[in-house]
C-alpha atoms as a PDB file:
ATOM      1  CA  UNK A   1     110.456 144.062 110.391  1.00  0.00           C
ATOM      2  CA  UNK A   2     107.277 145.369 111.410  1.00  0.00           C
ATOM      3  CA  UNK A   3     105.225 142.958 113.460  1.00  0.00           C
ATOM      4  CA  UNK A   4     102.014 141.218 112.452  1.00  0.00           C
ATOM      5  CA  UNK A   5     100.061 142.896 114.924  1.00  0.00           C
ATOM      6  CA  UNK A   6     100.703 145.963 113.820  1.00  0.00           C
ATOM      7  CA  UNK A   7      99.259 144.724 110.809  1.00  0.00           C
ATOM      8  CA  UNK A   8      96.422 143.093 111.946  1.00  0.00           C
ATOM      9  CA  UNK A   9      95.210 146.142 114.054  1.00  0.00           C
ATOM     10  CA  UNK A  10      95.090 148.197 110.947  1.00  0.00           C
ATOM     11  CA  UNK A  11      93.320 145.396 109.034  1.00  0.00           C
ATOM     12  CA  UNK A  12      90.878 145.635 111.687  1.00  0.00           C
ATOM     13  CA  UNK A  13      89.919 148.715 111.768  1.00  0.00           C
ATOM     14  CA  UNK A  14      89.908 149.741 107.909  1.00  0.00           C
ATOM     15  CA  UNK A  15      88.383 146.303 107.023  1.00  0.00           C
ATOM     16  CA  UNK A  16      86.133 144.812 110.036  1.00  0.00           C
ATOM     17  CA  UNK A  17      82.852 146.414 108.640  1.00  0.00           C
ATOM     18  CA  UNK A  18      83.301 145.942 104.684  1.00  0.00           C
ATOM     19  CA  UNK A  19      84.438 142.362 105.942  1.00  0.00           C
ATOM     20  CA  UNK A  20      81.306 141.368 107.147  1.00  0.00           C
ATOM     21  CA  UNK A  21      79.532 141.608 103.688  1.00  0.00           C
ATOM     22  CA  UNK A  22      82.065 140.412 101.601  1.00  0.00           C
ATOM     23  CA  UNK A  23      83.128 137.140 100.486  1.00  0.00           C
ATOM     24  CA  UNK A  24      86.836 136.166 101.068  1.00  0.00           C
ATOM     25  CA  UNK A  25      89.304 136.699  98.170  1.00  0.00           C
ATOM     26  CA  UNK A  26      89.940 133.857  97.343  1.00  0.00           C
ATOM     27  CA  UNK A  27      92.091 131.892  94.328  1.00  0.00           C
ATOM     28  CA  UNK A  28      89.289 130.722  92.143  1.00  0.00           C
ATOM     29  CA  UNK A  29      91.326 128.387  89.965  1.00  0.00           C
ATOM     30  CA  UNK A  30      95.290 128.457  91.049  1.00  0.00           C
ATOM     31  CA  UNK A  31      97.881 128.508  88.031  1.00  0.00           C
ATOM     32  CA  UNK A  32      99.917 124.819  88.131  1.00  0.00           C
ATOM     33  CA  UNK A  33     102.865 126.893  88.945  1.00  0.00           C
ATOM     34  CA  UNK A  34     101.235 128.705  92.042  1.00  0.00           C
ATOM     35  CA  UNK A  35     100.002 125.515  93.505  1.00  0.00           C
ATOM     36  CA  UNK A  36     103.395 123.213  92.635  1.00  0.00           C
ATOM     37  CA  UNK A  37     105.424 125.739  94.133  1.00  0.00           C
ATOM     38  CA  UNK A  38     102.806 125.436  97.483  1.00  0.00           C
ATOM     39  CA  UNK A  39     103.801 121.268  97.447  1.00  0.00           C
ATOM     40  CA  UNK A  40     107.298 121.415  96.905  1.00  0.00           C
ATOM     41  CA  UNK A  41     108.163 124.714  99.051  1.00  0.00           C
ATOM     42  CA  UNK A  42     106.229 122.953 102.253  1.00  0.00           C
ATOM     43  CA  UNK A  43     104.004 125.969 102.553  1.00  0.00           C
ATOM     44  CA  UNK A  44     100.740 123.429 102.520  1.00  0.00           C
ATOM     45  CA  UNK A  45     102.107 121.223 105.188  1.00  0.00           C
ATOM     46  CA  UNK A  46     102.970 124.189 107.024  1.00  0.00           C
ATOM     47  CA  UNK A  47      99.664 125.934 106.482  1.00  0.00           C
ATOM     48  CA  UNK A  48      97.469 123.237 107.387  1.00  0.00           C
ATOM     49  CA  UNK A  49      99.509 123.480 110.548  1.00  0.00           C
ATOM     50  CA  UNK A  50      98.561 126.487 111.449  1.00  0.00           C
ATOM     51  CA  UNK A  51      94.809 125.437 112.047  1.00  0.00           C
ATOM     52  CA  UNK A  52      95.950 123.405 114.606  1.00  0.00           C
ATOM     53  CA  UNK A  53      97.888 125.789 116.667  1.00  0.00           C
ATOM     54  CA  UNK A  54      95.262 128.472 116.447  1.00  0.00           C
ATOM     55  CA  UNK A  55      92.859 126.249 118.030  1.00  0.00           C
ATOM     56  CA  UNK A  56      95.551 124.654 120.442  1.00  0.00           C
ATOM     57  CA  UNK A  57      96.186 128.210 121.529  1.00  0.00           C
ATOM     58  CA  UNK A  58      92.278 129.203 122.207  1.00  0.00           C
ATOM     59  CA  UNK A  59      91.507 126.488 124.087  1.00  0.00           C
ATOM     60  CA  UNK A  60      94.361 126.616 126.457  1.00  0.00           C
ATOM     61  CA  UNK A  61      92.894 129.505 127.552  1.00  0.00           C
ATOM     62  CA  UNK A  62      89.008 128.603 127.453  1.00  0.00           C
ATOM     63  CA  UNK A  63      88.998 129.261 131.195  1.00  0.00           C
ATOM     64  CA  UNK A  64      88.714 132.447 130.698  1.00  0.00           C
ATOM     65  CA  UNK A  65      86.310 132.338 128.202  1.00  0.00           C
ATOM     66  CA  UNK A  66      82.289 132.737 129.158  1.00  0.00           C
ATOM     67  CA  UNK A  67      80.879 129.414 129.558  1.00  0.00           C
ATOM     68  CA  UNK A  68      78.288 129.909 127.220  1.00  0.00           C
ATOM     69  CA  UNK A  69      80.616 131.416 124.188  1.00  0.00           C
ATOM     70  CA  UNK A  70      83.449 128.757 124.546  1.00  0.00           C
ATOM     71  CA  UNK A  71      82.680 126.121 121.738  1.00  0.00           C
ATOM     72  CA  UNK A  72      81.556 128.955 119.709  1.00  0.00           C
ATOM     73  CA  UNK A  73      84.787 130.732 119.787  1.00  0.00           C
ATOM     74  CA  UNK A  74      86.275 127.857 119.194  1.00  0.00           C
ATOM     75  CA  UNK A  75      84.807 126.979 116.298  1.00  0.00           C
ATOM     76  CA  UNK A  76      85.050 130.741 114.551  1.00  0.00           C
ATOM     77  CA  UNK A  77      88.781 130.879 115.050  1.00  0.00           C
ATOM     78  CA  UNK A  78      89.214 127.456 113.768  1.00  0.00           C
ATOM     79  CA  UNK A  79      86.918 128.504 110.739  1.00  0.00           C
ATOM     80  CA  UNK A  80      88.568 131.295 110.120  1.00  0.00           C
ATOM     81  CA  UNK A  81      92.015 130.058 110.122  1.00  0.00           C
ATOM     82  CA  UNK A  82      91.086 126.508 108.600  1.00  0.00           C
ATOM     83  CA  UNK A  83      93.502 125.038 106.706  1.00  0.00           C
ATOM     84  CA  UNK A  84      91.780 125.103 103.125  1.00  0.00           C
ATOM     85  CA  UNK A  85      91.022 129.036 103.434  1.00  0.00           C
ATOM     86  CA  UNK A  86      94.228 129.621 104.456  1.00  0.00           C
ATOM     87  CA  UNK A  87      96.012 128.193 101.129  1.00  0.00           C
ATOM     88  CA  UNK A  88      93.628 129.575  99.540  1.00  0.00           C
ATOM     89  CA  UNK A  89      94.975 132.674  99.894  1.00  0.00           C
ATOM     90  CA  UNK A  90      98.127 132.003  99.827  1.00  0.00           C
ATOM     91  CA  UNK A  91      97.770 130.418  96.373  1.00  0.00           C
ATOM     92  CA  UNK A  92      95.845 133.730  95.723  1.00  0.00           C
ATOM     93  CA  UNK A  93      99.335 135.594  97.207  1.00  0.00           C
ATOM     94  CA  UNK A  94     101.631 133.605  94.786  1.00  0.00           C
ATOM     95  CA  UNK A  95      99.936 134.133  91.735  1.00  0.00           C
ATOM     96  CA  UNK A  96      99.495 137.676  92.119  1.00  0.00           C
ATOM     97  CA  UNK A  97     103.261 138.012  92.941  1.00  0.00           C
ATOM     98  CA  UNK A  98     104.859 135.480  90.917  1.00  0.00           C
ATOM     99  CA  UNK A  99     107.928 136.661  88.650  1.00  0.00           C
ATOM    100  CA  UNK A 100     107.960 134.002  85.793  1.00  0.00           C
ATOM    101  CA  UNK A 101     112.017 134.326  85.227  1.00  0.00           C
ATOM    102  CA  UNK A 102     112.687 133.628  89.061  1.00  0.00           C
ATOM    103  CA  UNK A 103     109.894 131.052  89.079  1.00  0.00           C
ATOM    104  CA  UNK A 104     111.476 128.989  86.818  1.00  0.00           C
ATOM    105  CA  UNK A 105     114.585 129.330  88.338  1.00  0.00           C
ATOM    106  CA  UNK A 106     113.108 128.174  91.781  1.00  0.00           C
ATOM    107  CA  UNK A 107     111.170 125.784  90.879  1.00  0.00           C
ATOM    108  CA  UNK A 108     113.622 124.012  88.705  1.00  0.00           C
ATOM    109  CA  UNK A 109     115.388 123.873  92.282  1.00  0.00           C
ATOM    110  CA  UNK A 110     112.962 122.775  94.545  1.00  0.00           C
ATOM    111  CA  UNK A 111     112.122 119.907  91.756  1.00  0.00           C
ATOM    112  CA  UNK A 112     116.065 118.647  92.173  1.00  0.00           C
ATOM    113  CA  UNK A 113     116.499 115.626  94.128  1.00  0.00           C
ATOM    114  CA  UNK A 114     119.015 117.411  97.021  1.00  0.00           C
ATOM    115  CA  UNK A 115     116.538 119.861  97.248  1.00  0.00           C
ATOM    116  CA  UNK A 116     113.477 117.345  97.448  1.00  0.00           C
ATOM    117  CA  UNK A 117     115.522 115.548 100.538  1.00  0.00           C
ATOM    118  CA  UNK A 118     115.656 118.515 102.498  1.00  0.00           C
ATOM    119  CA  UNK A 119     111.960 119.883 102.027  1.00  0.00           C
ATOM    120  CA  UNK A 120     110.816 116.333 102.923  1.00  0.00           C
ATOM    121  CA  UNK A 121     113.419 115.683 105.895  1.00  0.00           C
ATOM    122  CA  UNK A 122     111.411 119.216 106.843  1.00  0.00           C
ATOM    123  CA  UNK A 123     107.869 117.655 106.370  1.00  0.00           C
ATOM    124  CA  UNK A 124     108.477 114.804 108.118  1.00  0.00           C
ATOM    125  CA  UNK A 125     109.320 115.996 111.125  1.00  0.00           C
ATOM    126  CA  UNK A 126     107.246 119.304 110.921  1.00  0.00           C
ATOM    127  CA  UNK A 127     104.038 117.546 112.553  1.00  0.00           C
ATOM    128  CA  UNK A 128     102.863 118.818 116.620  1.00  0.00           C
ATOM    129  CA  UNK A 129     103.864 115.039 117.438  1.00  0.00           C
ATOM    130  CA  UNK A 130     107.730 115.680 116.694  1.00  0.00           C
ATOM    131  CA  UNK A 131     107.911 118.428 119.327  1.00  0.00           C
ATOM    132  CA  UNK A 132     108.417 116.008 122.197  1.00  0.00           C
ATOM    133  CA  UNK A 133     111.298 115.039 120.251  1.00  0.00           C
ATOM    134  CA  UNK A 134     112.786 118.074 119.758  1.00  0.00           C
ATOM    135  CA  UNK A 135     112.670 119.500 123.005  1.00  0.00           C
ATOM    136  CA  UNK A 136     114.222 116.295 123.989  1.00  0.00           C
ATOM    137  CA  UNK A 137     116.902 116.660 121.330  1.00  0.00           C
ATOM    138  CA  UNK A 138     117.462 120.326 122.365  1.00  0.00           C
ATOM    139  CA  UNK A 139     118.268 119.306 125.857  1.00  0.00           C
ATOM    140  CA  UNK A 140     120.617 117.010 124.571  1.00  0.00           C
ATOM    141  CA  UNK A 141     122.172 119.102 123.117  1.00  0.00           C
ATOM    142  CA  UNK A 142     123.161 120.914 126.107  1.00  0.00           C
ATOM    143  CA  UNK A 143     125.760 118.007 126.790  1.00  0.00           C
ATOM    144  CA  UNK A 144     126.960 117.486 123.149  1.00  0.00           C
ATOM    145  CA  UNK A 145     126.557 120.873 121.437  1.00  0.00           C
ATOM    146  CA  UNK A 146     126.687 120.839 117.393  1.00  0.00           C
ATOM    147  CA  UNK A 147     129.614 122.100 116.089  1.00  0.00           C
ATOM    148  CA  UNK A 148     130.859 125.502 115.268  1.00  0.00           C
ATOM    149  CA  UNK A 149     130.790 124.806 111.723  1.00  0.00           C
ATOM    150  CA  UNK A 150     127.327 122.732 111.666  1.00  0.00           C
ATOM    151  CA  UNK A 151     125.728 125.567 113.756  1.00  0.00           C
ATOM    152  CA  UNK A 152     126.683 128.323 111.489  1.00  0.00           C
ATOM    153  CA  UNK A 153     125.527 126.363 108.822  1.00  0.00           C
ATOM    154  CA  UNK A 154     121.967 126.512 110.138  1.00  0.00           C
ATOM    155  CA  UNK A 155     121.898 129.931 110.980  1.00  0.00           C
ATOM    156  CA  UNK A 156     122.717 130.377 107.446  1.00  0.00           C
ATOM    157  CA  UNK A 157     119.718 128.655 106.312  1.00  0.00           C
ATOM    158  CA  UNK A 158     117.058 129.919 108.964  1.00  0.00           C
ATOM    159  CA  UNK A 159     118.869 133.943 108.296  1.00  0.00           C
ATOM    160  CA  UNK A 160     118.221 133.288 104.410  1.00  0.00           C
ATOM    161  CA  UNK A 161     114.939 131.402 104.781  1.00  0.00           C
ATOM    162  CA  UNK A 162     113.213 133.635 107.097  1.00  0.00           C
ATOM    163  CA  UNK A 163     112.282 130.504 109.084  1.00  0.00           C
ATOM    164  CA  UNK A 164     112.058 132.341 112.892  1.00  0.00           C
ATOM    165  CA  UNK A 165     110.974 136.140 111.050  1.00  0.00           C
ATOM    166  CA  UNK A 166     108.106 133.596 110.062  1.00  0.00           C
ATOM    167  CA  UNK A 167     107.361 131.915 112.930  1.00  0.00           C
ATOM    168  CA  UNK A 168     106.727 135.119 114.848  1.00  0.00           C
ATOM    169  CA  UNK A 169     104.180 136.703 112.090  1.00  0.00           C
ATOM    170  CA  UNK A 170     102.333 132.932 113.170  1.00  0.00           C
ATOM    171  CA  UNK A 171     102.611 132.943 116.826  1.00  0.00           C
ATOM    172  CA  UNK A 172     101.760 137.055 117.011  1.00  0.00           C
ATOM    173  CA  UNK A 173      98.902 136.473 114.950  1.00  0.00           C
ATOM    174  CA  UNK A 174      97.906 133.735 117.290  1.00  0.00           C
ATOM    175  CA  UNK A 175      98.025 135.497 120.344  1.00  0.00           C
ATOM    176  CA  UNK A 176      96.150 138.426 118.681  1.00  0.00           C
ATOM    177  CA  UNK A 177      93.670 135.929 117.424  1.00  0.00           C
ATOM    178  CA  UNK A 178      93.194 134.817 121.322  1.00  0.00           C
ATOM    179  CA  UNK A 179      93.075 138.267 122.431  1.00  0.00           C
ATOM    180  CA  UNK A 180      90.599 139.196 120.143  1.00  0.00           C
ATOM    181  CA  UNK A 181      88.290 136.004 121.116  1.00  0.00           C
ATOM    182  CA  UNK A 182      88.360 136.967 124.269  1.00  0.00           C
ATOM    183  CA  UNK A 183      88.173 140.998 124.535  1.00  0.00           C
ATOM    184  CA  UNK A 184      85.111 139.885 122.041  1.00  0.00           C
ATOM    185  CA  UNK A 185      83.670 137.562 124.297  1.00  0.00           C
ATOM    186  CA  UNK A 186      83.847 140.404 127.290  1.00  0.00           C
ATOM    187  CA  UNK A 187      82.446 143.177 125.599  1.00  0.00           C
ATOM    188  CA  UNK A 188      85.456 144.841 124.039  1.00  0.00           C
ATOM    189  CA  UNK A 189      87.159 146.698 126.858  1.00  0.00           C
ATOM    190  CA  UNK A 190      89.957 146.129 125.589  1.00  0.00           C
ATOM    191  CA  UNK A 191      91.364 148.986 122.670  1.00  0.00           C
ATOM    192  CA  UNK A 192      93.003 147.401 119.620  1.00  0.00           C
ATOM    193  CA  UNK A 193      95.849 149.807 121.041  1.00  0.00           C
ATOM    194  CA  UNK A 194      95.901 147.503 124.551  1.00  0.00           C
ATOM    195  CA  UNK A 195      95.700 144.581 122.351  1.00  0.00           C
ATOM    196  CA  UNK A 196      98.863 146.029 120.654  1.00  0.00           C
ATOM    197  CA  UNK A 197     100.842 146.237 123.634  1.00  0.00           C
ATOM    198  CA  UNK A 198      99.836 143.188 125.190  1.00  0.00           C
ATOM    199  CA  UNK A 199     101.595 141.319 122.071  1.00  0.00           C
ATOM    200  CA  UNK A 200     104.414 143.519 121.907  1.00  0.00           C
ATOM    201  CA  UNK A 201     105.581 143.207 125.681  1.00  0.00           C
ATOM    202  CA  UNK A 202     106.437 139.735 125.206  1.00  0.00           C
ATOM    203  CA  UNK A 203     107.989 140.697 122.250  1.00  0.00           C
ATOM    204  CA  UNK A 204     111.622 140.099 123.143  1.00  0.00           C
ATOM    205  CA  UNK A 205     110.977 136.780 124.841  1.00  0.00           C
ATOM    206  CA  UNK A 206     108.907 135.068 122.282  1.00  0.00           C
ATOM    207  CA  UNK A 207     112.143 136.017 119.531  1.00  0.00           C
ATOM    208  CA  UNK A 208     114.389 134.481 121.968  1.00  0.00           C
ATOM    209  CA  UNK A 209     112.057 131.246 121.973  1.00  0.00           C
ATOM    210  CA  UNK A 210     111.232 130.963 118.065  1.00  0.00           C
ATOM    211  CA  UNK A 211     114.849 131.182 117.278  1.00  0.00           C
ATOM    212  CA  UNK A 212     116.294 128.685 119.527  1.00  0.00           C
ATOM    213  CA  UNK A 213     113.384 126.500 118.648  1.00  0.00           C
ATOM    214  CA  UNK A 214     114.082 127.437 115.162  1.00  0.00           C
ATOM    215  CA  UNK A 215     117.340 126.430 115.434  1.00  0.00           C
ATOM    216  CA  UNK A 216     117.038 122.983 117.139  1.00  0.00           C
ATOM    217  CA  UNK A 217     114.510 122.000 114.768  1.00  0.00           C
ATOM    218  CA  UNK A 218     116.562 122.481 111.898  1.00  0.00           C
ATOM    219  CA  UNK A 219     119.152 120.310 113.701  1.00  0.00           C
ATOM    220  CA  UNK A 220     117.188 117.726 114.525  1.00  0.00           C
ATOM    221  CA  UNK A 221     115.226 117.779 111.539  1.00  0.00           C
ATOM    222  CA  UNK A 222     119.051 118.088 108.982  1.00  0.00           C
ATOM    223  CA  UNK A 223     120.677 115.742 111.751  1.00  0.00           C
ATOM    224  CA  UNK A 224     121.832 112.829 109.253  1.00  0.00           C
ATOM    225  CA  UNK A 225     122.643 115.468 105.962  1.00  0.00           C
ATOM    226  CA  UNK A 226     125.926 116.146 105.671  1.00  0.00           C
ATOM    227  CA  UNK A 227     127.162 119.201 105.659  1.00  0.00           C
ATOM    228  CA  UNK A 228     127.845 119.948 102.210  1.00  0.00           C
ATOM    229  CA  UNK A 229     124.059 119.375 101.543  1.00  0.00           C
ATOM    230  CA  UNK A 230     123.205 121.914 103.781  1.00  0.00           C
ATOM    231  CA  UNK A 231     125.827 124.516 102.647  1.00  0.00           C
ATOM    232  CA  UNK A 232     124.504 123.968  99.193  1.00  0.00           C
ATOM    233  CA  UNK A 233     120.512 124.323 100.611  1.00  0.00           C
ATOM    234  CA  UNK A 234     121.798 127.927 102.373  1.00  0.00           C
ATOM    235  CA  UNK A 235     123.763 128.900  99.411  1.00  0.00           C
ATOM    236  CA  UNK A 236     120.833 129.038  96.875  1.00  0.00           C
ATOM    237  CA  UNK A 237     118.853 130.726  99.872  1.00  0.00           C
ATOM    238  CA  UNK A 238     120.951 133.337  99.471  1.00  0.00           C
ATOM    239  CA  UNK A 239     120.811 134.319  96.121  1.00  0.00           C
ATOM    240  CA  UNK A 240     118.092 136.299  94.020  1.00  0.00           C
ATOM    241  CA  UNK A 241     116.214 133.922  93.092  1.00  0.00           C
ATOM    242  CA  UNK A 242     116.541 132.031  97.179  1.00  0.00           C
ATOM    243  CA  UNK A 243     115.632 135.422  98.452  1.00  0.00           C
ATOM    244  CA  UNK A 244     112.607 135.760  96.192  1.00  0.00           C
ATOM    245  CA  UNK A 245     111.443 132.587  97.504  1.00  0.00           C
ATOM    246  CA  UNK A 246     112.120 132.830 100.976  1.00  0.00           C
ATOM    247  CA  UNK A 247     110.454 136.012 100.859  1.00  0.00           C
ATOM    248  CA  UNK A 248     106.978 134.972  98.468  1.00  0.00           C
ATOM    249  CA  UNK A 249     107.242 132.134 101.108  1.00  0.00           C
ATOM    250  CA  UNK A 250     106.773 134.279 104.178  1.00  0.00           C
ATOM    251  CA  UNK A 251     104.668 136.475 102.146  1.00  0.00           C
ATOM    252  CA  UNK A 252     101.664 134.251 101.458  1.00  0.00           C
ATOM    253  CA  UNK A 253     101.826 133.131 105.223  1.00  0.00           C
ATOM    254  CA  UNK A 254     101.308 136.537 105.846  1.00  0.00           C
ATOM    255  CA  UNK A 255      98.949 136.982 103.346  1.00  0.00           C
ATOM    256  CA  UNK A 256      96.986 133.756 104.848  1.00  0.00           C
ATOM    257  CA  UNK A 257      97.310 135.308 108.315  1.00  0.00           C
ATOM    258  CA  UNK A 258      96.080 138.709 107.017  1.00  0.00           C
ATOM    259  CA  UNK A 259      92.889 137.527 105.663  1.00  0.00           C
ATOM    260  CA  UNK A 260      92.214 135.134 108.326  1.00  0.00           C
ATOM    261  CA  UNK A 261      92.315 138.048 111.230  1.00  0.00           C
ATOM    262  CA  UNK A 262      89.135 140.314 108.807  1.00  0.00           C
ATOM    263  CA  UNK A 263      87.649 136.859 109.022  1.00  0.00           C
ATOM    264  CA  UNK A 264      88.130 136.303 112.682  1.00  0.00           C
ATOM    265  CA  UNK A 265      86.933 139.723 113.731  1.00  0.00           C
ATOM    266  CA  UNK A 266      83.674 139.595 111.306  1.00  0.00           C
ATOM    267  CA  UNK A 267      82.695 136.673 112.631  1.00  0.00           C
ATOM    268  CA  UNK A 268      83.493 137.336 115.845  1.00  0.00           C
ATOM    269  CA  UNK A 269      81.266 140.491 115.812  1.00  0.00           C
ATOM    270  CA  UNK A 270      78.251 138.884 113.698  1.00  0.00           C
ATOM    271  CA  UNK A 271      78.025 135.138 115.761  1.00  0.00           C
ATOM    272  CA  UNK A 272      78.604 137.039 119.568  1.00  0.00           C
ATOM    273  CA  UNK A 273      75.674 139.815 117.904  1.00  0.00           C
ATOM    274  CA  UNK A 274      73.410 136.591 117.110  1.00  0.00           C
ATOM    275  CA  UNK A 275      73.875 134.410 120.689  1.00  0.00           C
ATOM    276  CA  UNK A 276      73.528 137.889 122.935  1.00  0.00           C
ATOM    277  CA  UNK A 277      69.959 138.465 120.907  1.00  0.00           C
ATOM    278  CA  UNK A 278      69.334 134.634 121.775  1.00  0.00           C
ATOM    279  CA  UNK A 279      69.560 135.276 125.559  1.00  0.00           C
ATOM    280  CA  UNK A 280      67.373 138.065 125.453  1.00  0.00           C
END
């Protein structure tokens, strides 16, 4: 899978200047399908997420941002990855790409009450304030390790859902997002090429991280379903119409992301252009 910041560079550069004239491309009134299938799936909850750990991620590095540019980075990469504009476009993604005979199909699954059990076991526990718990469950589990059986059983699901595949498109687009702050912030002497290899060195180490993370999520979050519910969850994953959803699912995230970096890196060059012509 190609990473996200190979993507992002080439959004960049192709779109960065067209980007600062034009207005975002946005869903102007979402189909009832489109937006039901953004509820039920999670992909709002998870979206409105994001937000949070774009802006968690800039200012844990706002050291090393100019004193004088720090709340206004701040704010442009939270406004350009806020929540609303970022299902926005993925509502935008899912009507453009929705296939009506899978759609029903899906749909008519995620309405099902098994189905409805698991996505909110998911949401409940999806929130920054259960990942004290988690790590705390994962190093449990170094003393009482799932079994065989369970473990497969979420590998199955996070394989077929694209659940860690997804969680490195966020957390590359992240780190560009940072790196792009701050090379703007410093005058750009930084290449998008540097940029590049700055988030692919880590690139190893942060798969590592997002799966087991991944993984112990989904075990902590699935702890009390049995595993027939689960086998029945991966099961549907993994047929056509579970693959089509898994991947519209990581689709509009990357969709979302895509946007949100021509965003970024407009704003970025128009709001650093207006406060250097302030201090002049």
């Amino acid at each position: 899978m190609r990473h996200v910041a190979q993507q992002v560079s080439r959004l960049l550069v192709a779109c960065s200047i067209a980007a600062l004239f034009a207005a975002p491309c946005l869903a102007s009134e979402p189909t009832e399908e489109a937006s039901e299938f953004l509820r039920l799936s999670g992909l709002d909850r998870y979206l409105g997420a994001i937000e949070h750990q774009f802006v968690d991620s800039i200012t844990s590095r706002e050291e090393q941002i100019p004193l004088g540019n720090r709340s206004l980075l701040i704010r442009v990469v939270a406004e350009a990855h806020s929540a609303h504009r970022l299902k926005q476009t993925a509502l935008s993604h899912l009507d453009e790409q929705f296939d009506s005979r899978l759609a029903d199909e899906v749909l008519s699954w995620l309405r099902s009450p098994a189905i409805l059990r698991i996505t909110k076991l998911t949401a409940a526990t999806s929130g920054p304030e259960w990942k004290p718990h988690k790590q705390a469950y994962g190093r449990a589990l170094q003393q009482r390790a799932p079994t065989p059986s369970r473990l497969a059983l979420v590998q199955r699901v996070d394989s077929a859902s694209k659940a860690t595949d997804t969680g490195i498109r966020v957390a590359e687009a992240a780190s560009m997002a940072v790196l792009s702050a701050l090379n703007a912030a410093n005058g750009y002497p930084m290449t998008t090429e540097a940029l590049e290899r700055e988030i692919d060195s880590r690139g190893a180490q942060r798969h590592s991280t997002l799966y087991r993370e991944t993984v112990v999520s989904f075990l902590y979050s699935y702890r009390d379903l049995p595993d027939p519910a689960l086998e029945h969850y991966a099961e549907f994953l993994e047929t056509e119409a579970g693959q089509w959803y898994s991947e519209l699912t990581a689709g509009s995230v990357a969709a979302a992301l895509g946007l949100a970096a021509r965003k970024l890196e407009a704003s970025l060059r128009r709001e650093l252009a207006v406060s250097r012509s302030q201090w002049q």
